[in-house]
C-alpha atoms as a PDB file:
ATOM      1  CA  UNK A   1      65.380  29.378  31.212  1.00  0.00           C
ATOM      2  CA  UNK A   2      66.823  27.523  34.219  1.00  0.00           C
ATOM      3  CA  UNK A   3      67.253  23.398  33.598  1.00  0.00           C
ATOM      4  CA  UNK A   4      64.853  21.620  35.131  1.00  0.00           C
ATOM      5  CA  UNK A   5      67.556  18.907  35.494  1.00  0.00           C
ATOM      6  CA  UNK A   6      69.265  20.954  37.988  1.00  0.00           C
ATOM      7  CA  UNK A   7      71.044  18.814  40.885  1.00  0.00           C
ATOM      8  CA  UNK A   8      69.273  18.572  43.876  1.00  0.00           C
ATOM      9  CA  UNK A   9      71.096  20.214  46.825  1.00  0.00           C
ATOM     10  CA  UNK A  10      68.884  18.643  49.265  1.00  0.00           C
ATOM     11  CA  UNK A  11      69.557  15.191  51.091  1.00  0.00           C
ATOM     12  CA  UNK A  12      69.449  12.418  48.350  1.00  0.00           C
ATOM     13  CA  UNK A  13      66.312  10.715  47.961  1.00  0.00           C
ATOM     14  CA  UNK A  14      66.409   6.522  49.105  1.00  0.00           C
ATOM     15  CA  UNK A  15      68.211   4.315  47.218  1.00  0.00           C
ATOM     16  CA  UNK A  16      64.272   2.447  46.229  1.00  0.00           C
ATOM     17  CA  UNK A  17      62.616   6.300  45.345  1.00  0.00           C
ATOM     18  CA  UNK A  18      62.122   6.864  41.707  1.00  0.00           C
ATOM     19  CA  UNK A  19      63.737   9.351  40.333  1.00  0.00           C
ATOM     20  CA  UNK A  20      61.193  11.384  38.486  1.00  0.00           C
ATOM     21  CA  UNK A  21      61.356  11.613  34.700  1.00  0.00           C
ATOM     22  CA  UNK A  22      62.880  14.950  33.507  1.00  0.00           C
ATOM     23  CA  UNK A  23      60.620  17.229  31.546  1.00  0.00           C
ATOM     24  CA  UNK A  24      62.146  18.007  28.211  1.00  0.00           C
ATOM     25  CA  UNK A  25      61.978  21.906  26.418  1.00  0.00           C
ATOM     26  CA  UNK A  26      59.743  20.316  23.708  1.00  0.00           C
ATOM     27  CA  UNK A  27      57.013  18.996  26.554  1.00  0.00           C
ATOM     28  CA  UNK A  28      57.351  22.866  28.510  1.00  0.00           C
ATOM     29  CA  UNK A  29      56.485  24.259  25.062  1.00  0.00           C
ATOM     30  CA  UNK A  30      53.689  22.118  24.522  1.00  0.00           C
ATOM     31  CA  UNK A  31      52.338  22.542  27.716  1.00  0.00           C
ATOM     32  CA  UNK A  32      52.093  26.448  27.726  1.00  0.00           C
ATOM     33  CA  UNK A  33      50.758  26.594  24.229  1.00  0.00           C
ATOM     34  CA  UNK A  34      48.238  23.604  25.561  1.00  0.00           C
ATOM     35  CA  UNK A  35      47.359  25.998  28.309  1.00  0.00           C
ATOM     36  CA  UNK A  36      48.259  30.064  26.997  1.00  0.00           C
ATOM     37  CA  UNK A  37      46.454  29.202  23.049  1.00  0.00           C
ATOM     38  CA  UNK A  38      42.317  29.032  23.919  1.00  0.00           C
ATOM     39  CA  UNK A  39      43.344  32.675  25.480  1.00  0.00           C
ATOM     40  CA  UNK A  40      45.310  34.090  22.526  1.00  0.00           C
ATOM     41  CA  UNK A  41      42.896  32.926  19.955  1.00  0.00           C
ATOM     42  CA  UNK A  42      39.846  34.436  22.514  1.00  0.00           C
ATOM     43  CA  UNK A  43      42.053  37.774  22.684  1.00  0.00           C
ATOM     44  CA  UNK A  44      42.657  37.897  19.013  1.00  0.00           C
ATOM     45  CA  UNK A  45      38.744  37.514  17.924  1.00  0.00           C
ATOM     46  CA  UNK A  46      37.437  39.993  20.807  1.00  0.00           C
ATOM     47  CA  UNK A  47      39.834  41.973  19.172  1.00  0.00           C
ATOM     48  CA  UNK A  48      42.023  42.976  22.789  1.00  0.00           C
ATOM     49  CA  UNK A  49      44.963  42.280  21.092  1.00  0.00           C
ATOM     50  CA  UNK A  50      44.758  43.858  17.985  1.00  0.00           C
ATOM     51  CA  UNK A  51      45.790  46.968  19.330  1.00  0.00           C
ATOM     52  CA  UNK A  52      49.331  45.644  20.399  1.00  0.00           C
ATOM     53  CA  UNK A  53      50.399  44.654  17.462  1.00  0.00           C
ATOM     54  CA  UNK A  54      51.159  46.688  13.632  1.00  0.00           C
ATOM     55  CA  UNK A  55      48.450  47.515  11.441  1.00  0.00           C
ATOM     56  CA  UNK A  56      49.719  45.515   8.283  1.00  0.00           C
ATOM     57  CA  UNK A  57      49.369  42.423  10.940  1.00  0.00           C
ATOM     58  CA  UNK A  58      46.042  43.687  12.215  1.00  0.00           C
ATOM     59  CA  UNK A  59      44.129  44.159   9.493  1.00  0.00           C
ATOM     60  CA  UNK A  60      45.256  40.411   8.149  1.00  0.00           C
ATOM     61  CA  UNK A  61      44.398  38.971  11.945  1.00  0.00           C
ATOM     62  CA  UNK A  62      40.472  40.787  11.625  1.00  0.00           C
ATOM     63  CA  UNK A  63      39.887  40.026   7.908  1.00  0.00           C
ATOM     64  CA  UNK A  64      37.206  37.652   8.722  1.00  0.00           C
ATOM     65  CA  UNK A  65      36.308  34.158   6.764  1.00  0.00           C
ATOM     66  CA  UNK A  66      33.510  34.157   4.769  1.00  0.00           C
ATOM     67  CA  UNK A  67      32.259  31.506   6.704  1.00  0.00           C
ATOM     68  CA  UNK A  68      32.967  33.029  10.142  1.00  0.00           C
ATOM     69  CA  UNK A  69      30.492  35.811   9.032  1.00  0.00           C
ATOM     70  CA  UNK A  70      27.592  34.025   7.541  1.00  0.00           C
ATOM     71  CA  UNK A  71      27.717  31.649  10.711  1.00  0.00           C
ATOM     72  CA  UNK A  72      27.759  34.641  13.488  1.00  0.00           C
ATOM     73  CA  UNK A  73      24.029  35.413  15.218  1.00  0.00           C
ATOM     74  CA  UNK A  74      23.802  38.804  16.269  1.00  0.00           C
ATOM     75  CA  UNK A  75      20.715  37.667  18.849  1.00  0.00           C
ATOM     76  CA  UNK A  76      23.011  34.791  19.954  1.00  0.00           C
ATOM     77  CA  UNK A  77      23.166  35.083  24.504  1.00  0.00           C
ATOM     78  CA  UNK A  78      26.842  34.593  24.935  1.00  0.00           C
ATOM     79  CA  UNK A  79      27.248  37.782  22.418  1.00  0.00           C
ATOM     80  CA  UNK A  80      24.618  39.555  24.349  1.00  0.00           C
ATOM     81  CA  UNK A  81      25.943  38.810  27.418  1.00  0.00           C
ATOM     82  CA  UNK A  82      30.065  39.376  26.632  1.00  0.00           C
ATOM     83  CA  UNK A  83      28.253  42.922  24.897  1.00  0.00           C
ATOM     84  CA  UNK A  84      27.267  44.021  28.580  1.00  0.00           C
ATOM     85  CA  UNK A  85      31.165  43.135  30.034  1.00  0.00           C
ATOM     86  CA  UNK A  86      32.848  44.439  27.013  1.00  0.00           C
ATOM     87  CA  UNK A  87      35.360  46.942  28.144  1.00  0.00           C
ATOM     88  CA  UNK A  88      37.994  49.529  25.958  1.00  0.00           C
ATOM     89  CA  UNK A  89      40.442  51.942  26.752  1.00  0.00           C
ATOM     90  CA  UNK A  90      41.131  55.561  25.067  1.00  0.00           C
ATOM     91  CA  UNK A  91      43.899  57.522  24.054  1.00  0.00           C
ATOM     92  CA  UNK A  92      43.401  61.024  24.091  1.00  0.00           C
ATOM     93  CA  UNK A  93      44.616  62.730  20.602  1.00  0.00           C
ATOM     94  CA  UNK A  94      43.726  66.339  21.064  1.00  0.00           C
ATOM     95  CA  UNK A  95      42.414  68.589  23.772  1.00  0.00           C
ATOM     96  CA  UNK A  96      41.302  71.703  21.386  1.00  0.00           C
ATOM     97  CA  UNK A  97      39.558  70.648  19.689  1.00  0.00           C
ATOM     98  CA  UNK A  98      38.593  67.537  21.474  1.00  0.00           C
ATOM     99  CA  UNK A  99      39.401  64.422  19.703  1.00  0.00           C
ATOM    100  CA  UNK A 100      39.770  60.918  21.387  1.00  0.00           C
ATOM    101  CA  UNK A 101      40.898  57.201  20.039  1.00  0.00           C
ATOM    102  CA  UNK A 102      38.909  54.277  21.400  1.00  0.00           C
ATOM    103  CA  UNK A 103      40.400  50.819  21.425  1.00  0.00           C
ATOM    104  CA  UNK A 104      38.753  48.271  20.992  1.00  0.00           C
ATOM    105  CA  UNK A 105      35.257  49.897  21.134  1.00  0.00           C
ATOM    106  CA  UNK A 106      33.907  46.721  19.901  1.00  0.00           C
ATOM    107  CA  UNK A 107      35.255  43.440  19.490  1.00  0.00           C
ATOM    108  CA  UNK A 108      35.291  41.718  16.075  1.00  0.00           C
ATOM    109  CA  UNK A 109      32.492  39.402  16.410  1.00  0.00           C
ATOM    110  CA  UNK A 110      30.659  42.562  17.317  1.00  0.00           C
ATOM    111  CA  UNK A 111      31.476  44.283  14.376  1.00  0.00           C
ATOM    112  CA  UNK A 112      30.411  41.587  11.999  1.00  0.00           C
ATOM    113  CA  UNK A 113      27.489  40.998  13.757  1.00  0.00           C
ATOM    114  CA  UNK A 114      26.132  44.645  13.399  1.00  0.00           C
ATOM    115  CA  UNK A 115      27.593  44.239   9.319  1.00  0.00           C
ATOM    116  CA  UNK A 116      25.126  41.124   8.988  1.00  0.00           C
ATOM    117  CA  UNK A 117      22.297  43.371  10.636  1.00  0.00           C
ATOM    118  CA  UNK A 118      22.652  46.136   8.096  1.00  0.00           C
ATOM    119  CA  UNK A 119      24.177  44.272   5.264  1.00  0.00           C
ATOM    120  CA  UNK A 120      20.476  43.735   3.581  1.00  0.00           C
ATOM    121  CA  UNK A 121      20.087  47.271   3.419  1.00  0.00           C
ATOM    122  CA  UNK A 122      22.912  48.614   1.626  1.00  0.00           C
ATOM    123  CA  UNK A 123      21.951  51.920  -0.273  1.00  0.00           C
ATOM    124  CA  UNK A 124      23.941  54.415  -2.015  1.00  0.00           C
ATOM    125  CA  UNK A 125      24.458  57.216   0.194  1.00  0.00           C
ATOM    126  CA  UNK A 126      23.403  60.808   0.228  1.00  0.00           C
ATOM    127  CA  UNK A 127      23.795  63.498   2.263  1.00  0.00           C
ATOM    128  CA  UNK A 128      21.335  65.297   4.209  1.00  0.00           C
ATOM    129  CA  UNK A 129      20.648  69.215   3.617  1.00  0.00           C
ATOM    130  CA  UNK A 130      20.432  71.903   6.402  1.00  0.00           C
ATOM    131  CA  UNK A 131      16.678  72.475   4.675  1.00  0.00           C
ATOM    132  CA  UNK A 132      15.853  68.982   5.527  1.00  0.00           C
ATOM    133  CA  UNK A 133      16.415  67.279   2.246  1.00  0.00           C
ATOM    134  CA  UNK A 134      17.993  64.332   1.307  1.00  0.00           C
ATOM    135  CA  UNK A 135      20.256  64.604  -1.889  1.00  0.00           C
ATOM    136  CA  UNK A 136      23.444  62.431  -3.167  1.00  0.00           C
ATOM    137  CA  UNK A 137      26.504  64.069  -4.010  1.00  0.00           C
ATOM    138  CA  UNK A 138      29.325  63.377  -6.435  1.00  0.00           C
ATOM    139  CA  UNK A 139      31.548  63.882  -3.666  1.00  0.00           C
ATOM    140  CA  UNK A 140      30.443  60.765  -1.691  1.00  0.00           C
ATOM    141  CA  UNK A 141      30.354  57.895  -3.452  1.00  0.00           C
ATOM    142  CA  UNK A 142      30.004  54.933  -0.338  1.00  0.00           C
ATOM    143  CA  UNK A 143      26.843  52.291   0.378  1.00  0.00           C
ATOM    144  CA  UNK A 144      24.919  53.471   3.675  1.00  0.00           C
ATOM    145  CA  UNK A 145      23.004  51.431   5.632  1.00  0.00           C
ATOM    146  CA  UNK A 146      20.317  52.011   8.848  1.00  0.00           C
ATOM    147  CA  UNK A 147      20.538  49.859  11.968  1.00  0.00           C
ATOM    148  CA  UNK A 148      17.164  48.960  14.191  1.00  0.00           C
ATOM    149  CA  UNK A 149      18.369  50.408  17.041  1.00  0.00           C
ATOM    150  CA  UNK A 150      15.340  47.971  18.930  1.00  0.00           C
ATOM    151  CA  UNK A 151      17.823  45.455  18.638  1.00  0.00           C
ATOM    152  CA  UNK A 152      19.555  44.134  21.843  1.00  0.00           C
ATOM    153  CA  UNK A 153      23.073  44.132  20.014  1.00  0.00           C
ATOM    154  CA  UNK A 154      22.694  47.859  18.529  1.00  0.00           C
ATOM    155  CA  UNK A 155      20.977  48.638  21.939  1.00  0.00           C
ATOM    156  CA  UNK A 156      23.944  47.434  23.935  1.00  0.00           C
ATOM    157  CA  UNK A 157      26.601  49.373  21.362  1.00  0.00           C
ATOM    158  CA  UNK A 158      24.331  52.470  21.922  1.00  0.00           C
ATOM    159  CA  UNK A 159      24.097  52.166  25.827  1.00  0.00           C
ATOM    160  CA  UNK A 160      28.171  51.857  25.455  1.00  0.00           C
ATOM    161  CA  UNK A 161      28.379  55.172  23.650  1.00  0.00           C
ATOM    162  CA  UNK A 162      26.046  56.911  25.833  1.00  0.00           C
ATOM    163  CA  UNK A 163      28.007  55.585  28.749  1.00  0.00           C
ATOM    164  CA  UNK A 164      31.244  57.454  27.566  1.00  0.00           C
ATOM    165  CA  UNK A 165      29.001  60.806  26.707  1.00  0.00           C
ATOM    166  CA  UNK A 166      28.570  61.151  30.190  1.00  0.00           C
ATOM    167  CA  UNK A 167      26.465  64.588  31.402  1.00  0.00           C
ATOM    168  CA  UNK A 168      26.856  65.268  27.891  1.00  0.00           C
ATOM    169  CA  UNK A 169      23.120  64.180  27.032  1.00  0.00           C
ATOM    170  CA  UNK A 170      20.332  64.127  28.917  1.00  0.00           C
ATOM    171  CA  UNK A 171      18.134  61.303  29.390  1.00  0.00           C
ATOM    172  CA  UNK A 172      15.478  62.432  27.559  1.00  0.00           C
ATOM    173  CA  UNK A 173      17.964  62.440  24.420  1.00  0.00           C
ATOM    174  CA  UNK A 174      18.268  60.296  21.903  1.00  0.00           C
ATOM    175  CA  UNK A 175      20.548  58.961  19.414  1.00  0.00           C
ATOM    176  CA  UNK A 176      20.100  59.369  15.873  1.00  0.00           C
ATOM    177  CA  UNK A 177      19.760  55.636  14.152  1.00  0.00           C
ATOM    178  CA  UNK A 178      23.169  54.266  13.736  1.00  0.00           C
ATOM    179  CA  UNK A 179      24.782  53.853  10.265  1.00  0.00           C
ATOM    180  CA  UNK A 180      26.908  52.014   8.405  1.00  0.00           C
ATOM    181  CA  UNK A 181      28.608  53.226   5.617  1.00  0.00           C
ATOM    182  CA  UNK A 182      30.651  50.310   3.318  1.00  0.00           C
ATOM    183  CA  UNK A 183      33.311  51.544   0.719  1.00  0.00           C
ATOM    184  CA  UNK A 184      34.981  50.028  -2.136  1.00  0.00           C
ATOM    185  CA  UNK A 185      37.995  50.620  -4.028  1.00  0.00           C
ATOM    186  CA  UNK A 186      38.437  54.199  -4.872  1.00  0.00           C
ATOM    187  CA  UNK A 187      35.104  55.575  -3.131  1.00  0.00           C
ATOM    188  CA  UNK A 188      35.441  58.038  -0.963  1.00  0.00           C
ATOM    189  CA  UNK A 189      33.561  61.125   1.473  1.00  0.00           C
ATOM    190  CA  UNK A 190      35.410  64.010   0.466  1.00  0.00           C
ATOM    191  CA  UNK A 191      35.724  67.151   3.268  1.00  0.00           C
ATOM    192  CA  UNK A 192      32.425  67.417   5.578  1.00  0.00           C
ATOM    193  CA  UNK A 193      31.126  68.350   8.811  1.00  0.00           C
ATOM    194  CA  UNK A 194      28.674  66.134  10.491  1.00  0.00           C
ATOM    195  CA  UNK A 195      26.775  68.749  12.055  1.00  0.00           C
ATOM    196  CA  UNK A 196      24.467  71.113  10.407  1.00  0.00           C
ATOM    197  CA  UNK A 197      25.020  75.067  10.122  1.00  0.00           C
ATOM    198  CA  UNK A 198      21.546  75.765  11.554  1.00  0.00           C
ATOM    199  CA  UNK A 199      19.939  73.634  13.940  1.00  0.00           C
ATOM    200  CA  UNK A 200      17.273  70.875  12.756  1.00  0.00           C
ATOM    201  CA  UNK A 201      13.051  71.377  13.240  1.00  0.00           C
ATOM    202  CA  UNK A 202      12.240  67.978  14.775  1.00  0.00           C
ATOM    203  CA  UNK A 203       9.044  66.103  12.536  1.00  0.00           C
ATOM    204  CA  UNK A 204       7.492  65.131  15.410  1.00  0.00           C
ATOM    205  CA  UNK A 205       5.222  68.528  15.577  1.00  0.00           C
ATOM    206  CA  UNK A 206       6.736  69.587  18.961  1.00  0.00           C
ATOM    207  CA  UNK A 207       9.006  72.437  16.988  1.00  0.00           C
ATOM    208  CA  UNK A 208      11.950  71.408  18.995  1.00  0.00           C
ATOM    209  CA  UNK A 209      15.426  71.645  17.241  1.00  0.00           C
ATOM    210  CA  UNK A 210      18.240  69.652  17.355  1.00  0.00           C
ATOM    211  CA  UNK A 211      22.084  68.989  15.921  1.00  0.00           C
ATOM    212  CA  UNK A 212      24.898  66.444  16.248  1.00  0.00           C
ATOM    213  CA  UNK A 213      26.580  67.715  19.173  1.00  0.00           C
ATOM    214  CA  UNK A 214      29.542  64.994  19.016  1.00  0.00           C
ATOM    215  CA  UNK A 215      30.753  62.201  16.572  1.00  0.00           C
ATOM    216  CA  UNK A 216      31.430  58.293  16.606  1.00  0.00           C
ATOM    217  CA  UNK A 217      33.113  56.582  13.710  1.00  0.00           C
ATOM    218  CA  UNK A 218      34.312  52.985  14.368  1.00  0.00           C
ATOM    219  CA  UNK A 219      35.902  50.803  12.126  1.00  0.00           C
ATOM    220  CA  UNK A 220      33.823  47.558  11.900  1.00  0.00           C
ATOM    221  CA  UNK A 221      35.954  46.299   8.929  1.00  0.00           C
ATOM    222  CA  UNK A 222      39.054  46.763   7.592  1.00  0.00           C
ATOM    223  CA  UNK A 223      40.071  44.614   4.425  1.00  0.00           C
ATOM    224  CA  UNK A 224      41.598  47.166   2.253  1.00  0.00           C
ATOM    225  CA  UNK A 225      44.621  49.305   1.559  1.00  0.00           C
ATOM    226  CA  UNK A 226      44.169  53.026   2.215  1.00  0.00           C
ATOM    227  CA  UNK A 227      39.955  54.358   3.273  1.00  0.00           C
ATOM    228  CA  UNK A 228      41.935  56.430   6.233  1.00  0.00           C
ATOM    229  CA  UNK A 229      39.980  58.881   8.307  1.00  0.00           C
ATOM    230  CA  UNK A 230      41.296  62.288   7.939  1.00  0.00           C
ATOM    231  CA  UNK A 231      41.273  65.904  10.119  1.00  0.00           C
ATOM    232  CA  UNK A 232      43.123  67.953   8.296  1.00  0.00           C
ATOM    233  CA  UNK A 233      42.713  71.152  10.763  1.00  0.00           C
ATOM    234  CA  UNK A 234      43.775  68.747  14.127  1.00  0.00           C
ATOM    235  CA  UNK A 235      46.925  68.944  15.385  1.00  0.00           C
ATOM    236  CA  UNK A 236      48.458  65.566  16.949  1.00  0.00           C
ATOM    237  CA  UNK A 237      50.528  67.488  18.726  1.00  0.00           C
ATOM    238  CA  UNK A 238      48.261  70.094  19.694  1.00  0.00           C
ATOM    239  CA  UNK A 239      50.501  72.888  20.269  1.00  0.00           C
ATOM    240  CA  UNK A 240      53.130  71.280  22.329  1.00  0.00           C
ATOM    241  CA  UNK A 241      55.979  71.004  20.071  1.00  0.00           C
ATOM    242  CA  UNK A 242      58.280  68.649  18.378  1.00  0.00           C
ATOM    243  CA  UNK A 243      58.223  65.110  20.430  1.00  0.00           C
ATOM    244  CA  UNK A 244      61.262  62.975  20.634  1.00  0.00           C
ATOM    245  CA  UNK A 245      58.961  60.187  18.805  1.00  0.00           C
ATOM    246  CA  UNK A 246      56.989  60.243  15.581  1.00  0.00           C
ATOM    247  CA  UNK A 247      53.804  60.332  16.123  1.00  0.00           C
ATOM    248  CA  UNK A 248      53.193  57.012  14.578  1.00  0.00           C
ATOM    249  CA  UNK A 249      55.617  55.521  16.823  1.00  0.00           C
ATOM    250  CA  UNK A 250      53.540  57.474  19.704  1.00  0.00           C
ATOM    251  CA  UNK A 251      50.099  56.030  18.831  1.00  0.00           C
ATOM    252  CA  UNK A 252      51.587  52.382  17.759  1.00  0.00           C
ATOM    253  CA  UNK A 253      50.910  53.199  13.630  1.00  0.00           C
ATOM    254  CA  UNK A 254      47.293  53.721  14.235  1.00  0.00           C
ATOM    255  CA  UNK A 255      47.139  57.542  13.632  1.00  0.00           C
ATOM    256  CA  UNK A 256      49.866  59.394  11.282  1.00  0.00           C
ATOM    257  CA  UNK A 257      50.725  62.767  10.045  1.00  0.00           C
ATOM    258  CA  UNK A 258      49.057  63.985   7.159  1.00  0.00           C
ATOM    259  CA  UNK A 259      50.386  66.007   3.850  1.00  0.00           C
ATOM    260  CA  UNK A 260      48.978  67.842   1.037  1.00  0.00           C
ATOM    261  CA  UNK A 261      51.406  69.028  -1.684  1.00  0.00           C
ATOM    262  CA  UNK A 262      54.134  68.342   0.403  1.00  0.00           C
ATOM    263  CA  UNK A 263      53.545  69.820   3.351  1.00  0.00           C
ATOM    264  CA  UNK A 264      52.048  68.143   6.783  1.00  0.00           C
ATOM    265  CA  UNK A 265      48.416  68.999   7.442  1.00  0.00           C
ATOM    266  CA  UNK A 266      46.319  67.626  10.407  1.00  0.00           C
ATOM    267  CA  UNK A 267      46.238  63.690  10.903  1.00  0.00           C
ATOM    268  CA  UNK A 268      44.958  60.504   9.370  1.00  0.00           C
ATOM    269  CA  UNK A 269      43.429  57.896  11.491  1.00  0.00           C
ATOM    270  CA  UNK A 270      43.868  54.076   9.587  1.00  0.00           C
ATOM    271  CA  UNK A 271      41.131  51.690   9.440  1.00  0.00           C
ATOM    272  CA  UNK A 272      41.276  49.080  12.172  1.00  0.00           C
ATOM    273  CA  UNK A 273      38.643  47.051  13.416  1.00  0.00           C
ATOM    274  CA  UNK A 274      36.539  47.267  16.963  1.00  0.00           C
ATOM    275  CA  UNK A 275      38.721  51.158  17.035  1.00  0.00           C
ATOM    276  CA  UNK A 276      36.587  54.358  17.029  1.00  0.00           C
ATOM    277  CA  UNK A 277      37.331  57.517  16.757  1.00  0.00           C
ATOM    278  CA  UNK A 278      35.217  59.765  19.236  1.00  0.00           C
ATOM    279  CA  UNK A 279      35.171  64.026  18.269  1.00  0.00           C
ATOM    280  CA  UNK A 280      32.843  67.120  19.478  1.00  0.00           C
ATOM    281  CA  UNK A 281      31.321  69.187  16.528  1.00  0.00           C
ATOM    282  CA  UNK A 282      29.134  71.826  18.811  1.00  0.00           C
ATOM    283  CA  UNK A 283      30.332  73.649  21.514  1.00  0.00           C
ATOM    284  CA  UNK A 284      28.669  74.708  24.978  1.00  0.00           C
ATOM    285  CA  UNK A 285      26.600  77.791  23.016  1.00  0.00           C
ATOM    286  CA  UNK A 286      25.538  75.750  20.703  1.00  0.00           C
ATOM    287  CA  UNK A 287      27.747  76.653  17.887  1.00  0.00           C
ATOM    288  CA  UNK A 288      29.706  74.455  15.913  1.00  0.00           C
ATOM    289  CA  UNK A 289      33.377  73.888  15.167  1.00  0.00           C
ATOM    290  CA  UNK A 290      34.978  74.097  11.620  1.00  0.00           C
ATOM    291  CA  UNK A 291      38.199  72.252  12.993  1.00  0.00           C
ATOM    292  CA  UNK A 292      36.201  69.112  12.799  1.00  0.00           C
ATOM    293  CA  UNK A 293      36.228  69.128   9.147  1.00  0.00           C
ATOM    294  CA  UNK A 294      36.819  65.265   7.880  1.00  0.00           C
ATOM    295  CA  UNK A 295      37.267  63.109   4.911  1.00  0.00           C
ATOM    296  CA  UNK A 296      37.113  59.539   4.109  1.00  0.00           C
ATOM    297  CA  UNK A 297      40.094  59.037   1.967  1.00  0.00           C
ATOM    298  CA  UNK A 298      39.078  56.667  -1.142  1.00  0.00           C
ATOM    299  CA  UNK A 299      39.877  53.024  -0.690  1.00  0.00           C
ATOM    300  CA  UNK A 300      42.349  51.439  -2.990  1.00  0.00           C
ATOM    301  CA  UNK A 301      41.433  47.823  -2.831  1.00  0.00           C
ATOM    302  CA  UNK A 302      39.249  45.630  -0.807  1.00  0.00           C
ATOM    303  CA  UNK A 303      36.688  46.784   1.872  1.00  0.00           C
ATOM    304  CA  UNK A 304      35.864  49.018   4.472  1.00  0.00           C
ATOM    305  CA  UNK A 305      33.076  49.339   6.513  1.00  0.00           C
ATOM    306  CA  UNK A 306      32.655  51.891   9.414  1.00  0.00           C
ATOM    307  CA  UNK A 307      29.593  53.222  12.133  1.00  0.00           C
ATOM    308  CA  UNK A 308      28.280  56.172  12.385  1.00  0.00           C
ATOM    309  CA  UNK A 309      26.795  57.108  15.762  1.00  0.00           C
ATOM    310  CA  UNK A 310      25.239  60.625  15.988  1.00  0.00           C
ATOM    311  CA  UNK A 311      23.769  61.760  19.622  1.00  0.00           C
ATOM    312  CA  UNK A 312      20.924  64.523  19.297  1.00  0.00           C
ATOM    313  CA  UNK A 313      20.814  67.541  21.306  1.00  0.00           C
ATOM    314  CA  UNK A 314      18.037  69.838  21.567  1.00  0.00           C
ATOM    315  CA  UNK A 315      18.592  73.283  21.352  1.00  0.00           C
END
């Protein structure tokens, strides 16, 4: 950094001027932190900046207080309104089939605020049966939860992921009522598909059918070692060869390669907060896509809680 004690090359000031006071390092420092710090802390609880920085480092910056959390209103206006402006970019991890990281989908005091929505109605969770039926399984041993999607928050999170679908939907389809699901240490969601073999008779009499044409999973909290999100039939590379950098170097330690007994298979995705992970299950005729096969890998300690939003297409 150039002095700011420099010598003047201009004409000397008059012999009565006062020479102005040098500014010393300590008083530059203070005055950028005075000026750069209400912006950092702002970055780091919308959660822009988590995805700059390494996970170990992320997950301590989102771990929220206790306090924090109990204090945060999900109706409060200045959430509302920074809900509308929010903004995220994507990284695009496959092409076929089509898989796609969101940062920063929501921002933290998003994600806690849908976790205090849902948080009263914490259930253990089940799966739901091509024939209808609800039943739980050994193999998924998390807490589920329904959101009111009449709610201006989940309303504004839902209008976001519509948004992205595009022409994928049609006005006159809906979203299935968001979820969350909340794991401890060593639960888990062994291999599933989120769509259903056969398509799904509506209830509402009109004998319409439906299915889960595409997938959104975002991490809303991330205290805890392991609960990664894994694909083991998607390529990161998808067919292109070896890369000069690892692929956890490529996607900043957000997404690694997966192995099972030894040898690599498909990705895992690690828990980070406000991130989604965005996938299609059905393709154009209707049929869905085995590739998309996924597993919640069991927690080892602490807590994570993810979303579950499901569009419905009629078929």
């Amino acid at each position: 950094m150039a002095s700011l004690n420099k010598k003047q090359d201009g004409p000397a000031l008059g012999a009565k001027a006062k020479r102005r006071p040098a500014v010393s390092s300590l008083e530059y420092v203070g005055l950028v932190a005075f000026f750069v710090l209400p912006f950092f802390l702002q970055a780091i609880w919308s959660g822009q900046i988590q995805q700059w920085i390494s996970p170990l480092l992320r997950t301590k910056i989102s771990a929220p207080s206790q306090n924090a959390t109990e204090d945060i209103d999900p109706s409060s206006p200045s959430l509302l309104e920074a809900c509308h402006t929010h903004t995220y970019n994507t990284e695009i991890v496959s092409l076929d089939p089509l898989l796609i990281y969101i940062n920063n989908f929501t921002s933290s005091a998003e994600a806690e605020a849908l976790i205090k929505l849902g948080a009263p109605e914490f259930v253990d969770s089940y799966i739901a049966r091509s024939n209808g039926a609800n039943q739980k399984v050994s193999g998924r041993t998390s807490q589920s939860a329904p959101l009111d999607d009449d709610h201006p928050l989940v309303a504004c999170i839902l209008a976001r992921a519509r948004r992205f679908l595009g022409s994928m939907l049609l006005p006159s389809e809906p979203f299935s009522l968001p979820q969350l699901v909340r794991y401890h240490a060593s639960q888990r969601y062994d291999l599933h598909t989120d769509f259903w073999p056969t398509h799904q008779l509506m209830k509402d009499g009109s004998g319409r059918r439906y299915n889960r044409p595409a997938s959104f999973f975002v991490f809303l909290r991330a205290n805890c070692t392991g609960g990664e999100t894994w694909f083991p039939n998607v390529d990161v590379l998808d067919g292109d060869g070896d890369r000069s950098e690892s692929v956890e170097g490529l996607f900043g330690g957000k997404i690694g390669k997966a192995t099972e007994r030894g040898k690599e298979k498909g990705v895992v995705f690690m828990p980070i907060v406000g991130n989604a992970l965005f996938w299609v299950n059905i393709d154009g005729k209707g049929k869905g896509d085995r590739r998309m096969l996924h597993s919640g890998l069991p927690v080892g300690e602490g807590e994570k809680i993810g979303m579950n939003l499901w569009p419905r297409k009629f078929y």
